[in-house]
N, C-alpha and C. Protein backbone atom coordinates (compact mmCIF):
# COMPACT_ATOMS: atom_id res chain seq x y z
N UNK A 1 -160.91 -225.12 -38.35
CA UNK A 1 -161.43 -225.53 -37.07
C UNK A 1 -160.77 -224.71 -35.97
N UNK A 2 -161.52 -224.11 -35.14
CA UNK A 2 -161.51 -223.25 -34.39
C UNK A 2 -161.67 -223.58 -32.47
N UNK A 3 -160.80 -222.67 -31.45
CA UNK A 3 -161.50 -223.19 -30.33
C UNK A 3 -162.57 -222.24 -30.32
N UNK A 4 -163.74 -223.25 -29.79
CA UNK A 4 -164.72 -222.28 -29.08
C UNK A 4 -165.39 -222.68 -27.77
N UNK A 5 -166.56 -221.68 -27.41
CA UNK A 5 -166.83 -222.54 -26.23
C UNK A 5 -168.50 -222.39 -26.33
N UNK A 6 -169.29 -223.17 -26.09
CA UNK A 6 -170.54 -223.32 -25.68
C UNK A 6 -171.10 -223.46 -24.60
N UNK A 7 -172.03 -222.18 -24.21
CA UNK A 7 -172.86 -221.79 -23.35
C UNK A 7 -174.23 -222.97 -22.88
N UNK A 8 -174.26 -223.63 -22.20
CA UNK A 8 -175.74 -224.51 -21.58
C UNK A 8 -176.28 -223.86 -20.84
N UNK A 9 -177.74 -223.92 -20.84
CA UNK A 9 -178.15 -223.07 -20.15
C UNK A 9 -179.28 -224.67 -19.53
N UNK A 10 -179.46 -224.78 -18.48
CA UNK A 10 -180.28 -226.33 -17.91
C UNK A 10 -181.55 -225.56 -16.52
N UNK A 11 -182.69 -225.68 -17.38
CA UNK A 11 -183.77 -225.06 -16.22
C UNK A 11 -185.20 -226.19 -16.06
N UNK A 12 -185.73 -226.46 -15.08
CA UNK A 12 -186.42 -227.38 -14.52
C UNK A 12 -187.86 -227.06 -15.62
N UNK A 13 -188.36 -227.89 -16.39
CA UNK A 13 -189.88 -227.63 -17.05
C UNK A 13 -190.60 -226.63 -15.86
N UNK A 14 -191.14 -226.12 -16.91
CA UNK A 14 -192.53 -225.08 -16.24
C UNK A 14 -193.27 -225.76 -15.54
N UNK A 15 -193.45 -226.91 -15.88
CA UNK A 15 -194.89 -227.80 -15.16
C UNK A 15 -194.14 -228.38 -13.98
N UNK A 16 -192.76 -228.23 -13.54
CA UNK A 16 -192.15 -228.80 -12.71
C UNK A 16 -192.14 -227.83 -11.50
N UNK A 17 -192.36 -228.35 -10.30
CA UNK A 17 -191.91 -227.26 -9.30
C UNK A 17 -190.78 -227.42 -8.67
N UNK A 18 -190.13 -226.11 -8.29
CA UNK A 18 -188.45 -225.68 -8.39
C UNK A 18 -188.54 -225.55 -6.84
N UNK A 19 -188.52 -226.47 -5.70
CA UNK A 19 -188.25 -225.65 -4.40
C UNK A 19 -187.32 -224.76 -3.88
N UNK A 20 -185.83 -224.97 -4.37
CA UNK A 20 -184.61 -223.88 -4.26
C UNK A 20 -185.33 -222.83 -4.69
N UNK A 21 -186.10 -222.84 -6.14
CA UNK A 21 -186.51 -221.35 -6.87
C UNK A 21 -187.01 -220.75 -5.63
N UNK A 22 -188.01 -221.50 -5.30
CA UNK A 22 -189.25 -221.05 -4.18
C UNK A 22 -188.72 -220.46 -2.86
N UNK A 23 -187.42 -221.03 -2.48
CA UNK A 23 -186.47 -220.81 -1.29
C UNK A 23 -185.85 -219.59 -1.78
N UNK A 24 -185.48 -219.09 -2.80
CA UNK A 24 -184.96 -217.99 -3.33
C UNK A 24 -185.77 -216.81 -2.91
N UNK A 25 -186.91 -217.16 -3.67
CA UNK A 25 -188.02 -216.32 -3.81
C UNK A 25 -188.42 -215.86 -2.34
N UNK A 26 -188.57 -216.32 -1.64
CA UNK A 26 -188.73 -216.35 -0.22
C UNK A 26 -188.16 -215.30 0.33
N UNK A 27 -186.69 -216.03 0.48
CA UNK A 27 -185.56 -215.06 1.01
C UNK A 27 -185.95 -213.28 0.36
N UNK A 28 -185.80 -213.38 -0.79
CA UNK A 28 -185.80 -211.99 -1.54
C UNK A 28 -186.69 -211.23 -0.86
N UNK A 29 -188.00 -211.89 -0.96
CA UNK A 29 -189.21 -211.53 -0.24
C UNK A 29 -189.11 -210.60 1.15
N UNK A 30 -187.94 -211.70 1.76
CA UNK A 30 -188.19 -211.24 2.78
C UNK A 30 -187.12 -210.30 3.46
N UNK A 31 -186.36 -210.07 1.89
CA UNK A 31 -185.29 -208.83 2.03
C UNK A 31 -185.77 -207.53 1.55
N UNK A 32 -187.17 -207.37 1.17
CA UNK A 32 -187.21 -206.56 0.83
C UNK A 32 -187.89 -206.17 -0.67
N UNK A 33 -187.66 -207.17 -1.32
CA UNK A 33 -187.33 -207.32 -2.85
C UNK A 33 -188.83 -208.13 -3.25
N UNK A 34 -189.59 -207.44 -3.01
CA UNK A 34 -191.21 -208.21 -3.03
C UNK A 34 -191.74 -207.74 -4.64
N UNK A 35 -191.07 -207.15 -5.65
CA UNK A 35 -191.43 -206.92 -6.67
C UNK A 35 -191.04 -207.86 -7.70
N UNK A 36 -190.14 -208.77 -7.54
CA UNK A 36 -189.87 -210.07 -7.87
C UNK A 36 -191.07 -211.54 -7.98
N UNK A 37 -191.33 -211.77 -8.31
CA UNK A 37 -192.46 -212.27 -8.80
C UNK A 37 -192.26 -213.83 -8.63
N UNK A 38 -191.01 -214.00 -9.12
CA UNK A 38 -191.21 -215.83 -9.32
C UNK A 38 -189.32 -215.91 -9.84
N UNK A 39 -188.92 -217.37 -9.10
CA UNK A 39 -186.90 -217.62 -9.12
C UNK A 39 -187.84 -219.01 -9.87
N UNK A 40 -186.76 -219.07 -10.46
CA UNK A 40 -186.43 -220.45 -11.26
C UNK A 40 -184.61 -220.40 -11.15
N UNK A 41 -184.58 -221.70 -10.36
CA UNK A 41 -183.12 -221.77 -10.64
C UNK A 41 -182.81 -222.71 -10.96
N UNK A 42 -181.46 -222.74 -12.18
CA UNK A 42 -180.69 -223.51 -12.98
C UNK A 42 -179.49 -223.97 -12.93
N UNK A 43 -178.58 -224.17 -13.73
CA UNK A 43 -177.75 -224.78 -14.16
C UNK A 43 -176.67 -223.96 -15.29
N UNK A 44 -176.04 -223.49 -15.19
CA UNK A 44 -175.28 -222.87 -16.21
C UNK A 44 -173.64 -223.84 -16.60
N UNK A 45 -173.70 -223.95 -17.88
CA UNK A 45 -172.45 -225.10 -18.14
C UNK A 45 -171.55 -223.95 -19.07
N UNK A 46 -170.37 -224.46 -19.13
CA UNK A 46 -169.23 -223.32 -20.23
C UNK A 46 -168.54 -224.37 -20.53
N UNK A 47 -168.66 -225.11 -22.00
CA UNK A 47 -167.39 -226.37 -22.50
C UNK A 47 -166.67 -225.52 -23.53
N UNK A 48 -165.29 -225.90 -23.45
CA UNK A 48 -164.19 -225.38 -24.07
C UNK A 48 -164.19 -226.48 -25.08
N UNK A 49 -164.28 -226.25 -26.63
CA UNK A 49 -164.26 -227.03 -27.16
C UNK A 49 -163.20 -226.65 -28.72
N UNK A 50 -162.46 -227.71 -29.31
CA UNK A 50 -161.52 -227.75 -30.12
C UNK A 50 -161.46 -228.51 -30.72
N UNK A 51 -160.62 -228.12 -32.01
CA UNK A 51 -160.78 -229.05 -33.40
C UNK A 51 -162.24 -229.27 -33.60
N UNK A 52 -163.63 -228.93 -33.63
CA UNK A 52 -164.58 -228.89 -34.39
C UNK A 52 -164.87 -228.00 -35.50
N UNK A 53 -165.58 -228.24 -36.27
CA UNK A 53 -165.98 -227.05 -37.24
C UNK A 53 -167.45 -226.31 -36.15
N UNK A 54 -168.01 -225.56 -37.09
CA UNK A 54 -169.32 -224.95 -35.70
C UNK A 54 -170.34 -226.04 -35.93
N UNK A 55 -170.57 -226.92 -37.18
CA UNK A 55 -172.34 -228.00 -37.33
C UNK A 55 -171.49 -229.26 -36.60
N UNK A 56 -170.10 -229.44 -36.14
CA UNK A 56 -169.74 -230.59 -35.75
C UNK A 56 -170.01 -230.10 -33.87
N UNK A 57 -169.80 -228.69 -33.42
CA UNK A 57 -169.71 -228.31 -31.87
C UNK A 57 -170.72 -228.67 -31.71
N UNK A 58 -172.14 -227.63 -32.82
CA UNK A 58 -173.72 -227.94 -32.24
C UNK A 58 -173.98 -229.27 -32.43
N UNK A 59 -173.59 -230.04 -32.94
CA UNK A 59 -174.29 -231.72 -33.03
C UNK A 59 -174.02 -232.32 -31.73
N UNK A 60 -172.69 -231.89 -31.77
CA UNK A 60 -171.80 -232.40 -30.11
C UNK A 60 -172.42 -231.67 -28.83
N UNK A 61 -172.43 -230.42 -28.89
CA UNK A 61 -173.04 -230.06 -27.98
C UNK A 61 -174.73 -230.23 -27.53
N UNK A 62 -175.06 -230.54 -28.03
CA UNK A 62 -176.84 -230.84 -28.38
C UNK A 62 -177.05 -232.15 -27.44
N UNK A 63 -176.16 -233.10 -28.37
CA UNK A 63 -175.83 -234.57 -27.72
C UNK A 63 -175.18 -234.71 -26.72
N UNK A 64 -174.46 -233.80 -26.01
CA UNK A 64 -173.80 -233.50 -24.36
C UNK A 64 -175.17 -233.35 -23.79
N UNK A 65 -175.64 -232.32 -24.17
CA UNK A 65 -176.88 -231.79 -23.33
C UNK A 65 -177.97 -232.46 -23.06
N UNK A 66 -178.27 -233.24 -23.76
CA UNK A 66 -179.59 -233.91 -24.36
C UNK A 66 -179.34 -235.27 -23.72
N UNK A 67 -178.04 -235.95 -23.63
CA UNK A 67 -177.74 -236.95 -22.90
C UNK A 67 -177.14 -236.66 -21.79
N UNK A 68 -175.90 -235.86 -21.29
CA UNK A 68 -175.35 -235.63 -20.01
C UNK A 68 -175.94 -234.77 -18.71
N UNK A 69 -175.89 -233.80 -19.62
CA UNK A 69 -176.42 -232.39 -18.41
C UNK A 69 -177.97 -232.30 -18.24
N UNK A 70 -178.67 -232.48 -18.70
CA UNK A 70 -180.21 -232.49 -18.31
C UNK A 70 -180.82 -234.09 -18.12
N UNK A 71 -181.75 -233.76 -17.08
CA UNK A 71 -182.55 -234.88 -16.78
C UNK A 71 -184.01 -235.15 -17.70
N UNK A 72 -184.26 -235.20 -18.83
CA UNK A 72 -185.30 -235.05 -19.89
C UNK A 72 -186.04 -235.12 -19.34
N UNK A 73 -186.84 -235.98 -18.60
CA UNK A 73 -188.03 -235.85 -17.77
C UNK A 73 -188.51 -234.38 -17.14
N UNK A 74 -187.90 -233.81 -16.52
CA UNK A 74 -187.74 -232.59 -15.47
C UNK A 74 -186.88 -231.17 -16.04
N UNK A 75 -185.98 -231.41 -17.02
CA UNK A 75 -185.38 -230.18 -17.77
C UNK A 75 -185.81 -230.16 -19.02
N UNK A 76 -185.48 -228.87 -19.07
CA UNK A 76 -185.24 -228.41 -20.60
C UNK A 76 -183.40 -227.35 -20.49
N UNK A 77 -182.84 -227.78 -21.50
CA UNK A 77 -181.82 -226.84 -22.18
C UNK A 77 -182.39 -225.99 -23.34
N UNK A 78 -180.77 -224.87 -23.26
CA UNK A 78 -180.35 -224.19 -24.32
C UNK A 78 -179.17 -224.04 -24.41
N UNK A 79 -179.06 -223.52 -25.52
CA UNK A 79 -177.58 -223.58 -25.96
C UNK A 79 -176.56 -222.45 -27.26
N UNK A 80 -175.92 -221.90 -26.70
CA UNK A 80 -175.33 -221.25 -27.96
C UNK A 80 -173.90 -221.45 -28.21
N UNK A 81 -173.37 -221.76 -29.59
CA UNK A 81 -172.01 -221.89 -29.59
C UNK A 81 -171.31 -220.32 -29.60
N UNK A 82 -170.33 -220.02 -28.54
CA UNK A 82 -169.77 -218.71 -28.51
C UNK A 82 -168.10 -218.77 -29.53
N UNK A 83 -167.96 -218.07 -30.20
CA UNK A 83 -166.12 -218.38 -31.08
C UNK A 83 -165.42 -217.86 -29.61
């Protein structure tokens, strides 16, 4: 059992609309940067995690995500365990 750490990645469903994204998008727009197409903005998580094996981090981490950090209704996650 190893430390490692796992990457979350937490972004609003497609069918959802993102107004920050849209406020992003805007700004860019109006810097210049009009080849930019479309912001979606997220959520990025980094857990330091220890004493797991790697099928005990992803079970754990899955179940962080799936219950803590996303709102199921309105997100979707991802996730990778990093050593």
């Amino acid at each position: 059992m190893a430390r490692m750490k796992a990457h979350v990645w937490v972004m609003p469903k497609t069918t959802v609309l993102d107004p920050q994204g849209q406020t992003i998008h805007h700004a860019l727009t109006s810097l210049g940067y009009s080849k930019v197409q479309r912001v979606r903005q997220g959520k990025f998580f980094v857990l330091d995690l220890d004493g797991l094996s790697a099928e005990e981090a992803k079970t754990q981490v899955e179940k962080i995500a799936r219950e803590v950090l996303t709102n199921p209704v309105i997100e979707e996650f991802r996730y990778e365990i990093v050593a």
